[in-house]
C-alpha atoms as a PDB file:
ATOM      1  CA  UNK A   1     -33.900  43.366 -23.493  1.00  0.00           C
ATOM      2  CA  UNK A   2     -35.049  39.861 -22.149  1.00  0.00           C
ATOM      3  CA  UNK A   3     -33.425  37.825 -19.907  1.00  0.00           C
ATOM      4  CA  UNK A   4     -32.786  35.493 -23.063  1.00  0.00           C
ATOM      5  CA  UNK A   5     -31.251  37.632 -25.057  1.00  0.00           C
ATOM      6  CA  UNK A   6     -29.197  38.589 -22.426  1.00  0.00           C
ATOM      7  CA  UNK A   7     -27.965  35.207 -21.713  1.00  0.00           C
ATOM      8  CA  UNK A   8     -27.574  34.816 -25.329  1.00  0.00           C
ATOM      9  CA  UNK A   9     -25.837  38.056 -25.583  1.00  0.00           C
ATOM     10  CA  UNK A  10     -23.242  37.128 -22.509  1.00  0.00           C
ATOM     11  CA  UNK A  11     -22.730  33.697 -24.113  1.00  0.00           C
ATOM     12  CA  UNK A  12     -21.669  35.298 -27.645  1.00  0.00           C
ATOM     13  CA  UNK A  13     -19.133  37.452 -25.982  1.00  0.00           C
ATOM     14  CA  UNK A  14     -17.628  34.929 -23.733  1.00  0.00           C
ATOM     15  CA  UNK A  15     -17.446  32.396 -26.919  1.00  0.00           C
ATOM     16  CA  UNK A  16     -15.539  35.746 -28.223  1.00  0.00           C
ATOM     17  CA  UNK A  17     -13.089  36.168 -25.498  1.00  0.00           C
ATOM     18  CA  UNK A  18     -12.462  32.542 -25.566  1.00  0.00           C
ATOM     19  CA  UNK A  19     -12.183  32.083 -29.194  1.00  0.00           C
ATOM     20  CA  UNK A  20      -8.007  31.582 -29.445  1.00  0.00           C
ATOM     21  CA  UNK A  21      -8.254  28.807 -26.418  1.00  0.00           C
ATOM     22  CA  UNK A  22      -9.787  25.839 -27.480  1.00  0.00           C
ATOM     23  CA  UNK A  23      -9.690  23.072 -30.484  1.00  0.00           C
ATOM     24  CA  UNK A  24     -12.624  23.040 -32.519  1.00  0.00           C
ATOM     25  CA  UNK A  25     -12.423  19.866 -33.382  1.00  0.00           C
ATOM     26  CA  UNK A  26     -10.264  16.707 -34.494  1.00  0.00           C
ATOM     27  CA  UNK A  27      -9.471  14.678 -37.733  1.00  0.00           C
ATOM     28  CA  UNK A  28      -8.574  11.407 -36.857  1.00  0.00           C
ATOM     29  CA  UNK A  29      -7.408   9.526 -39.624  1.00  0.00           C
ATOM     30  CA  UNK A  30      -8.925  11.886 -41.991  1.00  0.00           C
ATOM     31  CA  UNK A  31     -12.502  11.446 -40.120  1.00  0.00           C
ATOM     32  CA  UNK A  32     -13.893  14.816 -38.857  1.00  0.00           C
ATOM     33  CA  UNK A  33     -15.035  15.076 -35.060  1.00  0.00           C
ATOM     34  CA  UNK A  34     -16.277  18.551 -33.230  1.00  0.00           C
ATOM     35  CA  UNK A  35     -14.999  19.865 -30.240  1.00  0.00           C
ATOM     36  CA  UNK A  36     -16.358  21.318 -26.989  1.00  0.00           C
ATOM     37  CA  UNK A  37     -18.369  24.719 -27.449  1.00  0.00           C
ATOM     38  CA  UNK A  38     -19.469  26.993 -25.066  1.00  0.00           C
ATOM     39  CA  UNK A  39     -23.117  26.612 -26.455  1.00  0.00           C
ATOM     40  CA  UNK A  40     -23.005  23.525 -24.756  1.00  0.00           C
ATOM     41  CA  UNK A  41     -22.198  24.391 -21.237  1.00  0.00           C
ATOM     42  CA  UNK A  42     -24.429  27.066 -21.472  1.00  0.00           C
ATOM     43  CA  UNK A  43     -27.198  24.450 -22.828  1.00  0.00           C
ATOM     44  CA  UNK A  44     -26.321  22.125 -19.951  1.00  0.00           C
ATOM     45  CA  UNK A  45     -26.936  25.137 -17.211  1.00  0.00           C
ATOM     46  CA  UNK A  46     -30.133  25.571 -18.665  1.00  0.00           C
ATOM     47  CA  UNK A  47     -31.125  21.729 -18.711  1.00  0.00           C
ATOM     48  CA  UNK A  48     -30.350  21.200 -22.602  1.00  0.00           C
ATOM     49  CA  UNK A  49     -29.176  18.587 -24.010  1.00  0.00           C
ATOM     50  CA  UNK A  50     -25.228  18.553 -25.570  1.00  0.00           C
ATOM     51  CA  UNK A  51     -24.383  15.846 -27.958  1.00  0.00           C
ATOM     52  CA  UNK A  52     -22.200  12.934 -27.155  1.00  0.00           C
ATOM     53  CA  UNK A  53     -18.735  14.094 -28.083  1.00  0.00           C
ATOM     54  CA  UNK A  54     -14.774  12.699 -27.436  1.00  0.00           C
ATOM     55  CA  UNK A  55     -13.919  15.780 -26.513  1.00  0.00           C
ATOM     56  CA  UNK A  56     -14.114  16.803 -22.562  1.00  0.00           C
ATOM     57  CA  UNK A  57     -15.996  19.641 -21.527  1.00  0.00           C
ATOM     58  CA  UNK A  58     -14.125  22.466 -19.423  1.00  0.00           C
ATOM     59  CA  UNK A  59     -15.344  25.475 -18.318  1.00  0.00           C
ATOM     60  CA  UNK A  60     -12.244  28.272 -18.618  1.00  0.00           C
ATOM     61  CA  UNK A  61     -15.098  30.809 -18.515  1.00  0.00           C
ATOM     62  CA  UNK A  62     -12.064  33.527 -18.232  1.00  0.00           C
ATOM     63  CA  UNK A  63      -9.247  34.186 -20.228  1.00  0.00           C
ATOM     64  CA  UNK A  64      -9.189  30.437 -21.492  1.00  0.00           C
ATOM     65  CA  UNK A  65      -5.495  29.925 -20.136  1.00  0.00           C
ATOM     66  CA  UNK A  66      -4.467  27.749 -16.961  1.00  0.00           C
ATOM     67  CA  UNK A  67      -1.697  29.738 -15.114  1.00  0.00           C
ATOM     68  CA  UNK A  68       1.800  28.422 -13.332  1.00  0.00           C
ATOM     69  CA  UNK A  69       0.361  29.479 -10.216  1.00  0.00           C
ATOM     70  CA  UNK A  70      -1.991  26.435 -10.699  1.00  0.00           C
ATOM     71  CA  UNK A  71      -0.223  23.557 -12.180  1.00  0.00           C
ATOM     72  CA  UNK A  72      -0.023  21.986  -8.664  1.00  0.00           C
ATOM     73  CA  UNK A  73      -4.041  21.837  -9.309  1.00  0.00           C
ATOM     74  CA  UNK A  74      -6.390  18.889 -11.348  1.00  0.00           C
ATOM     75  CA  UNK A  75      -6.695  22.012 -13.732  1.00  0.00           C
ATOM     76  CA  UNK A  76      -3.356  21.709 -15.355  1.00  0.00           C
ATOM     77  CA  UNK A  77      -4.638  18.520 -17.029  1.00  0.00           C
ATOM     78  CA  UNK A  78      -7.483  18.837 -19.072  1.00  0.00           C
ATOM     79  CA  UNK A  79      -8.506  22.775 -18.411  1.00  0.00           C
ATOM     80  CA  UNK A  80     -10.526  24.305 -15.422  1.00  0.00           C
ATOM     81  CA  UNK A  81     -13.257  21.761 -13.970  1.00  0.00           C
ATOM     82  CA  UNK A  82     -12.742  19.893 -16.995  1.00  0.00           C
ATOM     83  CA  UNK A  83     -14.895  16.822 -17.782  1.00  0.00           C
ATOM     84  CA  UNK A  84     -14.325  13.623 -19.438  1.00  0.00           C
ATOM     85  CA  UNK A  85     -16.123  13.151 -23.179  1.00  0.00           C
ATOM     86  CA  UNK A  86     -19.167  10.510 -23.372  1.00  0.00           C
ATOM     87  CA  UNK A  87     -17.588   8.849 -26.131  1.00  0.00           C
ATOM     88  CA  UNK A  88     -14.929   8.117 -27.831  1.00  0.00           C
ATOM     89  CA  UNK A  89     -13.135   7.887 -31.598  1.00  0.00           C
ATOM     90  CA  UNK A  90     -10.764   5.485 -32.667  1.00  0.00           C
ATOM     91  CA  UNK A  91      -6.890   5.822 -34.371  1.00  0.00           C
ATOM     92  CA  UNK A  92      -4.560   3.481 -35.712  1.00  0.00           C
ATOM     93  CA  UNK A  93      -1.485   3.024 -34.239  1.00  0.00           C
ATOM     94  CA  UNK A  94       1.056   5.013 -36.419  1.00  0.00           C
ATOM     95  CA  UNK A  95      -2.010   7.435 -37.794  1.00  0.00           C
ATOM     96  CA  UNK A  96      -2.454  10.308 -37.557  1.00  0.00           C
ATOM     97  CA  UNK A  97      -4.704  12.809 -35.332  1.00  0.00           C
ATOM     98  CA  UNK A  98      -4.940  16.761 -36.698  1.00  0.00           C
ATOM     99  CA  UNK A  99      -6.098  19.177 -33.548  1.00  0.00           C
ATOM    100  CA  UNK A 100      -8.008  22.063 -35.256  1.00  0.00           C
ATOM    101  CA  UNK A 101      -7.831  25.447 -33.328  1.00  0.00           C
ATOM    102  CA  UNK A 102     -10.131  28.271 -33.109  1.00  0.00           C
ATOM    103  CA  UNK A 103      -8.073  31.487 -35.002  1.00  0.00           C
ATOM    104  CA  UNK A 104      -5.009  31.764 -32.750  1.00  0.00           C
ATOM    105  CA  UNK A 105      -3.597  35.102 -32.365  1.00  0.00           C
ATOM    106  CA  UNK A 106       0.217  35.807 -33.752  1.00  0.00           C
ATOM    107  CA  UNK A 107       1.323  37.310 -30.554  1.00  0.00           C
ATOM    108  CA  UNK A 108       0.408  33.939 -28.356  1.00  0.00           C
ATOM    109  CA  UNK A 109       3.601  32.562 -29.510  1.00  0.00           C
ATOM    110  CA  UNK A 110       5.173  29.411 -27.493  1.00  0.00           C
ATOM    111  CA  UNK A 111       5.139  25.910 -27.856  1.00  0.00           C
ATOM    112  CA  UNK A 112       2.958  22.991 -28.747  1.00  0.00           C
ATOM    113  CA  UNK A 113       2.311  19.211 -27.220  1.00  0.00           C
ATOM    114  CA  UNK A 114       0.508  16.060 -27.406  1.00  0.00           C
ATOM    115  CA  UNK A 115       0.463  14.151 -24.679  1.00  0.00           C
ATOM    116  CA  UNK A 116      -1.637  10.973 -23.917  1.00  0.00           C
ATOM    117  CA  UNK A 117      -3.050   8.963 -20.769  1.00  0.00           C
ATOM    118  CA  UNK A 118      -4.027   5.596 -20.514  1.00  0.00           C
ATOM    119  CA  UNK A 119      -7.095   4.593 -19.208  1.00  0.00           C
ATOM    120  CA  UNK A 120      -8.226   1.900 -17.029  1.00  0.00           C
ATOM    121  CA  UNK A 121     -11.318   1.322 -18.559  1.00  0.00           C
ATOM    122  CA  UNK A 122     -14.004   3.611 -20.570  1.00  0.00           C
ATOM    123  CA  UNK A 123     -12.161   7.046 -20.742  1.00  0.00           C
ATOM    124  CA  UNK A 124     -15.813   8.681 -20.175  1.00  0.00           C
ATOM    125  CA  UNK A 125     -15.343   7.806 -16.596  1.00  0.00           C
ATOM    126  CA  UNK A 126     -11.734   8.686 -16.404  1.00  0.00           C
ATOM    127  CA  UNK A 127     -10.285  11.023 -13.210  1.00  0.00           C
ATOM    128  CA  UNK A 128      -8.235  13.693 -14.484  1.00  0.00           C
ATOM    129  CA  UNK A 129      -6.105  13.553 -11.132  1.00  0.00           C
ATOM    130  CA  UNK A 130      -5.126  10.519 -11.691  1.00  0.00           C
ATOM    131  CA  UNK A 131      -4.243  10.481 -15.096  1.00  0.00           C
ATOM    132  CA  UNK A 132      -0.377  10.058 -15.834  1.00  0.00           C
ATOM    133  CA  UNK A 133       0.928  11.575 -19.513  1.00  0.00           C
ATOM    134  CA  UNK A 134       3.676  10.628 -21.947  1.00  0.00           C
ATOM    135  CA  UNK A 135       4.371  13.621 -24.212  1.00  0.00           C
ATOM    136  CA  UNK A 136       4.283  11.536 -27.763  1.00  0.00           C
ATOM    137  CA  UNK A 137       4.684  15.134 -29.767  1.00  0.00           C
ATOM    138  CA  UNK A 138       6.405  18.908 -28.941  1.00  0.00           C
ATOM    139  CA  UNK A 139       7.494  21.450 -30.886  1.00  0.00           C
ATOM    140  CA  UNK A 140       9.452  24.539 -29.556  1.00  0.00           C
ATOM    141  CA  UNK A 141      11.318  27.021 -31.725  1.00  0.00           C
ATOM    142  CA  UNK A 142      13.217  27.154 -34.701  1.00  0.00           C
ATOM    143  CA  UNK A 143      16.566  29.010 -33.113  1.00  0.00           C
ATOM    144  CA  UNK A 144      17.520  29.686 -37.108  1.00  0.00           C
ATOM    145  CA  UNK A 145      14.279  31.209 -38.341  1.00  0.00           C
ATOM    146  CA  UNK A 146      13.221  32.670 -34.575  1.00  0.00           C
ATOM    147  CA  UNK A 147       9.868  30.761 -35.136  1.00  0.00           C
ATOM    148  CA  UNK A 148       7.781  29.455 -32.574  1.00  0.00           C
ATOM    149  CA  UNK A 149       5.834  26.161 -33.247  1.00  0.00           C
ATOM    150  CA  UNK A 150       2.481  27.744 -32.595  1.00  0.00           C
ATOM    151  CA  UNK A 151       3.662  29.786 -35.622  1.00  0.00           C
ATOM    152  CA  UNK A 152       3.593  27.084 -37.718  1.00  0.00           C
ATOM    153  CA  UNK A 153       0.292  25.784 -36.292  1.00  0.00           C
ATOM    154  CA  UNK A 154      -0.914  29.300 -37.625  1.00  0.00           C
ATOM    155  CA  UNK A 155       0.279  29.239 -41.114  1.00  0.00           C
ATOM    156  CA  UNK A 156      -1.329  25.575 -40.989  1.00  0.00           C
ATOM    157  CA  UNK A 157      -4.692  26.784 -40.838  1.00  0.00           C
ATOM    158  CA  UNK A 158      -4.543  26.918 -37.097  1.00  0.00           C
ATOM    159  CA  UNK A 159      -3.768  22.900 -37.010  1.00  0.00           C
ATOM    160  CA  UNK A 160      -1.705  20.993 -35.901  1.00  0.00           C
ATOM    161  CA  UNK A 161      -1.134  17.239 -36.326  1.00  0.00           C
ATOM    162  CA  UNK A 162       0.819  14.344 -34.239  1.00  0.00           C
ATOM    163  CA  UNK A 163       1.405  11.136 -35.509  1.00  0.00           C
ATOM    164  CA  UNK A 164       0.709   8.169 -32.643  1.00  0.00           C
ATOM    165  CA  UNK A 165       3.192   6.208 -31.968  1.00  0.00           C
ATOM    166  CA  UNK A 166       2.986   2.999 -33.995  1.00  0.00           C
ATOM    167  CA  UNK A 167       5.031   1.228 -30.713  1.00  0.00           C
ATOM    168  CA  UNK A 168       1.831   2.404 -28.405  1.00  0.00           C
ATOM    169  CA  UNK A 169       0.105  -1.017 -26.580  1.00  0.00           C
ATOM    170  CA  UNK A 170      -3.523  -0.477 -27.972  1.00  0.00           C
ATOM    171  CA  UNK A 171      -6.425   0.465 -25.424  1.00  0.00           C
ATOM    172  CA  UNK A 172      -8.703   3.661 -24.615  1.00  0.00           C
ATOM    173  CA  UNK A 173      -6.578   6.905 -24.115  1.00  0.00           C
ATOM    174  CA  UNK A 174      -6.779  10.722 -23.150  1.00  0.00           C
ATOM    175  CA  UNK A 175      -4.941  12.487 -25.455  1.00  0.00           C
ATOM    176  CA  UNK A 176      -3.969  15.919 -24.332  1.00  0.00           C
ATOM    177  CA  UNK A 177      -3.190  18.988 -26.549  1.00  0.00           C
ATOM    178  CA  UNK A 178      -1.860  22.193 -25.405  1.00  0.00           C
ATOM    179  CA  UNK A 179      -0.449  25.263 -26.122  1.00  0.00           C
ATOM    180  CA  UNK A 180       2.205  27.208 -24.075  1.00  0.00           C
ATOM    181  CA  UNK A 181       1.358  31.006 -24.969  1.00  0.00           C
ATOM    182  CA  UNK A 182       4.694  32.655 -24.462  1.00  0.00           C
ATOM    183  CA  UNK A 183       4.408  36.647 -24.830  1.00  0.00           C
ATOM    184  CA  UNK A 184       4.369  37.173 -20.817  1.00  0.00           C
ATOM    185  CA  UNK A 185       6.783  34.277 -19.910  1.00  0.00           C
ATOM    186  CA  UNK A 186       9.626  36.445 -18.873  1.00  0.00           C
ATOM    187  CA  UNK A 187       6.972  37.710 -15.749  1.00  0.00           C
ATOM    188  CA  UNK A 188       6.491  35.051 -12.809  1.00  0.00           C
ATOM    189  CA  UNK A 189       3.464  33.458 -13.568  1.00  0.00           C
ATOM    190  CA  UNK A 190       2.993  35.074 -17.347  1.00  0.00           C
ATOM    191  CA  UNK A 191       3.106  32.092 -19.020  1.00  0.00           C
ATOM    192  CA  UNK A 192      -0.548  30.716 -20.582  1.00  0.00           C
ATOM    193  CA  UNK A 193      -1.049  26.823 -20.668  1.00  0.00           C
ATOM    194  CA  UNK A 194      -3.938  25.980 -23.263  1.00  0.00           C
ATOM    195  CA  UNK A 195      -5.135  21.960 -22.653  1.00  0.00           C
ATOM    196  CA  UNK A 196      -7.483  20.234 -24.252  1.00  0.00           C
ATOM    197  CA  UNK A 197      -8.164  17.319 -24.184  1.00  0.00           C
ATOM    198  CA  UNK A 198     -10.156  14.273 -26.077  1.00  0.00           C
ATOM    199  CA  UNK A 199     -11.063  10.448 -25.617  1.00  0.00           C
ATOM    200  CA  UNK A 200      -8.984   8.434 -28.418  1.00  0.00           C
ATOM    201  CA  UNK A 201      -8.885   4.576 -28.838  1.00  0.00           C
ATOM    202  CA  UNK A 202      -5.784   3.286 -30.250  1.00  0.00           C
ATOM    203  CA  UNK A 203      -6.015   0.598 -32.253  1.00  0.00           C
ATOM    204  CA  UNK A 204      -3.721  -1.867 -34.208  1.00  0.00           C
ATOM    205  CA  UNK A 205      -0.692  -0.734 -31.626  1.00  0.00           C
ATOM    206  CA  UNK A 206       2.395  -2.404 -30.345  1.00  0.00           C
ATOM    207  CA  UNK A 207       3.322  -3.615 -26.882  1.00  0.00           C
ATOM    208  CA  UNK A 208       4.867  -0.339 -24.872  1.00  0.00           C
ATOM    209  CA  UNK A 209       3.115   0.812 -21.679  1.00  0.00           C
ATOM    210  CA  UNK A 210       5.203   3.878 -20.596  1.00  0.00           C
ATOM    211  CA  UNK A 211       4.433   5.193 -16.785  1.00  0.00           C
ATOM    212  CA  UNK A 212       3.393   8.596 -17.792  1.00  0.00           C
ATOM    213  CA  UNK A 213       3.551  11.716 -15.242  1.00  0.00           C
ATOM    214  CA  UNK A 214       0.814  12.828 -13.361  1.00  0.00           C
ATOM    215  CA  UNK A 215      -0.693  16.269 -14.555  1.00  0.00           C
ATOM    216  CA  UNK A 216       0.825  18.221 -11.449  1.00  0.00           C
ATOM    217  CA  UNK A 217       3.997  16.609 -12.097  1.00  0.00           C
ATOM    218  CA  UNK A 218       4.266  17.995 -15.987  1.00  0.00           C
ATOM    219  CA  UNK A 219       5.787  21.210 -15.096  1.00  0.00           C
ATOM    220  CA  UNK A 220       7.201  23.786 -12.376  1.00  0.00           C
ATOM    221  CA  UNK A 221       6.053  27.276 -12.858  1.00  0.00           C
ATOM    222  CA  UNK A 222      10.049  28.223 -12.034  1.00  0.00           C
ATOM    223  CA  UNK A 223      11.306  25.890 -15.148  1.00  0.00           C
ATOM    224  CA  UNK A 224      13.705  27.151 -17.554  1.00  0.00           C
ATOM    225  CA  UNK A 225      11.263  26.549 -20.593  1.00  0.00           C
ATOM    226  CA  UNK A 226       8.173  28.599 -18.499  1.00  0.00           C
ATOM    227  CA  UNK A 227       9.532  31.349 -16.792  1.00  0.00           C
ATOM    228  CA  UNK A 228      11.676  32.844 -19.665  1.00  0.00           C
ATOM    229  CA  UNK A 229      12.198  35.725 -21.781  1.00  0.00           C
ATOM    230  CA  UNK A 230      11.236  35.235 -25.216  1.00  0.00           C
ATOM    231  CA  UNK A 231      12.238  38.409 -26.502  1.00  0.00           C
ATOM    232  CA  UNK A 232      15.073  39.483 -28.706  1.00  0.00           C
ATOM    233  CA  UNK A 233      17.246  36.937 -30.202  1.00  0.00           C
ATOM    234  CA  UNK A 234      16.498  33.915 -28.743  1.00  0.00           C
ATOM    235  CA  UNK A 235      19.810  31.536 -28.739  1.00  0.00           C
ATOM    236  CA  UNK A 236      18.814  28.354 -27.085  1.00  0.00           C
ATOM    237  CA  UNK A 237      15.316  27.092 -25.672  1.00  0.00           C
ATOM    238  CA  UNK A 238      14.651  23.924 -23.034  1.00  0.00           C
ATOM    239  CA  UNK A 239      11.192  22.471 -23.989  1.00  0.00           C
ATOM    240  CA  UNK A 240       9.251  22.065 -20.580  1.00  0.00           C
ATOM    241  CA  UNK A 241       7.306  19.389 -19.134  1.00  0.00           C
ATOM    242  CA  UNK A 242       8.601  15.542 -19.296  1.00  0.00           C
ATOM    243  CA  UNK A 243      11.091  13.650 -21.974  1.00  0.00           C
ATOM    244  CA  UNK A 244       9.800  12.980 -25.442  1.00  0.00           C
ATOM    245  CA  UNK A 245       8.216   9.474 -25.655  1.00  0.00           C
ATOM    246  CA  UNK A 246      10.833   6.921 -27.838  1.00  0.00           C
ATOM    247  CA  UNK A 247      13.519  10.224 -28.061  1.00  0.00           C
ATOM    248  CA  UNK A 248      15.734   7.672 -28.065  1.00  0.00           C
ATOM    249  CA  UNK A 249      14.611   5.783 -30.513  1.00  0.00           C
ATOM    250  CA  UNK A 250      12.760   7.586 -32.653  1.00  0.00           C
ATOM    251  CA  UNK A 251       9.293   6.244 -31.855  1.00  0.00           C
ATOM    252  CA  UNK A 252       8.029   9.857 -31.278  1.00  0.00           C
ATOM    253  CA  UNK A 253       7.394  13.291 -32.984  1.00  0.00           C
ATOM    254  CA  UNK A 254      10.088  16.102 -32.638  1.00  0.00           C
ATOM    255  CA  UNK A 255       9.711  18.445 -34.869  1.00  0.00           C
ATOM    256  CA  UNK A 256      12.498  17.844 -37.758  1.00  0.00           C
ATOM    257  CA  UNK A 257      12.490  21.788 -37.603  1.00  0.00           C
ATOM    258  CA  UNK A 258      13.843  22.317 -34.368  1.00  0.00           C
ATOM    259  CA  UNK A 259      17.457  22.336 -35.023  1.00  0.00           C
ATOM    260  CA  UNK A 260      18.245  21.793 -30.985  1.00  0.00           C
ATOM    261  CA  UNK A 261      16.145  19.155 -29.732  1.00  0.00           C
ATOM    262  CA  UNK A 262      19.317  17.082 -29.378  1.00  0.00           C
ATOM    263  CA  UNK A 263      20.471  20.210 -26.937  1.00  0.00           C
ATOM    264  CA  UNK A 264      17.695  20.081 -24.910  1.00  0.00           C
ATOM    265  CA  UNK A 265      17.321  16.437 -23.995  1.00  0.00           C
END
């Protein structure tokens, strides 16, 4: 076998091992944008050329999952020596982006967010450390139907979509997707944290500049919503990570079918 085929060989199976870890791509507003492939990073090690994309490169060569033992790392934000995007697509305020996974597996149960960052300037040149999030979207379970929100993300065709905030000051953003798998949570350190994470300029948008949290601030891996036992009947659930942007007003997107959101704020 050549040494090219090899490569080629290694690259399909990692792209295999990977394949229920990242987004594919996005649909903003309806308008269809691809995400970050392994083809690329493996072009880029061998001096290719990758196209200019809004989604940031990362290279979770492993299991695809960040673990609780390193959220107090630059990891936690946008996935393992993550990268920012070279450009950039554009929302409007109060639209709507749809995050397109690769086939996610049944038994990764757990729950799903959307954060986003603000940037300074050009997101392309944006430092995940220093990035600060406001969670704008979550979903956790539905305590009557003992359904997980990356359940529903499954029966979606593997998508998910959040709604930006129509209240949102307009500028250049991060936005952040993840998925918390949950099927090892009740183990120290079994949870899996999926980010991902894409340049998005909001446009049309109101006048609110929320702080945000930096990325080793979103969670502890010792919170009731990480560490926990998500087997048998589940009776109550505390969605990790910081308070719902506008919870108290409305302004963002809790899932109407999570009965207890009101419980856990």
């Amino acid at each position: 076998m050549s040494f090219k085929s090899a490569a080629a060989l290694v690259g399909a199976f990692a792209s295999a091992a990977l394949a229920h870890g990242t987004v594919t791509g996005i649909k903003v507003d309806g308008v269809y944008q691809g995400g970050y492939k392994l083809d690329y990073y493996y072009a880029k090690q061998n001096g290719g050329s990758v196209p200019e994309i809004a989604a940031w490169s990362a290279e979770n060569l492993d299991n695809g999952f960040v673990a609780p033992d390193a959220y107090g790392t630059v990891d936690i934000n946008c996935h393992k020596n993550s990268a920012p995007g070279a450009a950039s697509v554009s929302v409007k305020a109060g639209g709507e982006v749809a995050f397109e996974w690769s086939a996610w597996p049944e038994s990764h149960f757990g729950p799903v967010f959307t954060y986003v960052a603000k940037c300074a300037g050009d997101c392309s040149a944006a430092d995940p450390a220093t990035l600060k999030w406001v969670k704008i979207d979550e979903g956790g379970i539905d305590i009557a139907a003992q359904k997980w929100a990356a359940t529903d993300l499954i029966e979606n065709n593997n998508t998910w979509v959040t709604t930006v905030p129509s209240t949102l000051a307009s500028g250049n953003y991060v936005f952040r997707h993840e998925i918390i798998a949950m099927h090892g949570a009740g183990e120290t350190n079994g949870a899996q944290n999926y980010p991902q994470c894409f340049n998005i300029e909001i446009t049309g948008g109101g006048s609110d500049n929320p702080e945000g949290v930096l990325g080793t601030e979103l969670y502890s891996a010792t919170d009731a919503g990480i560490k926990f036992n998500p087997y048998g009947e589940i009776t109550s659930y505390e969605i990790p990570g910081p308070a719902l942007y506008g919870s108290g007003s409305g302004s963002g997107s809790a899932r109407s079918f999570l009965p207890l959101v009101v419980l856990w704020l």
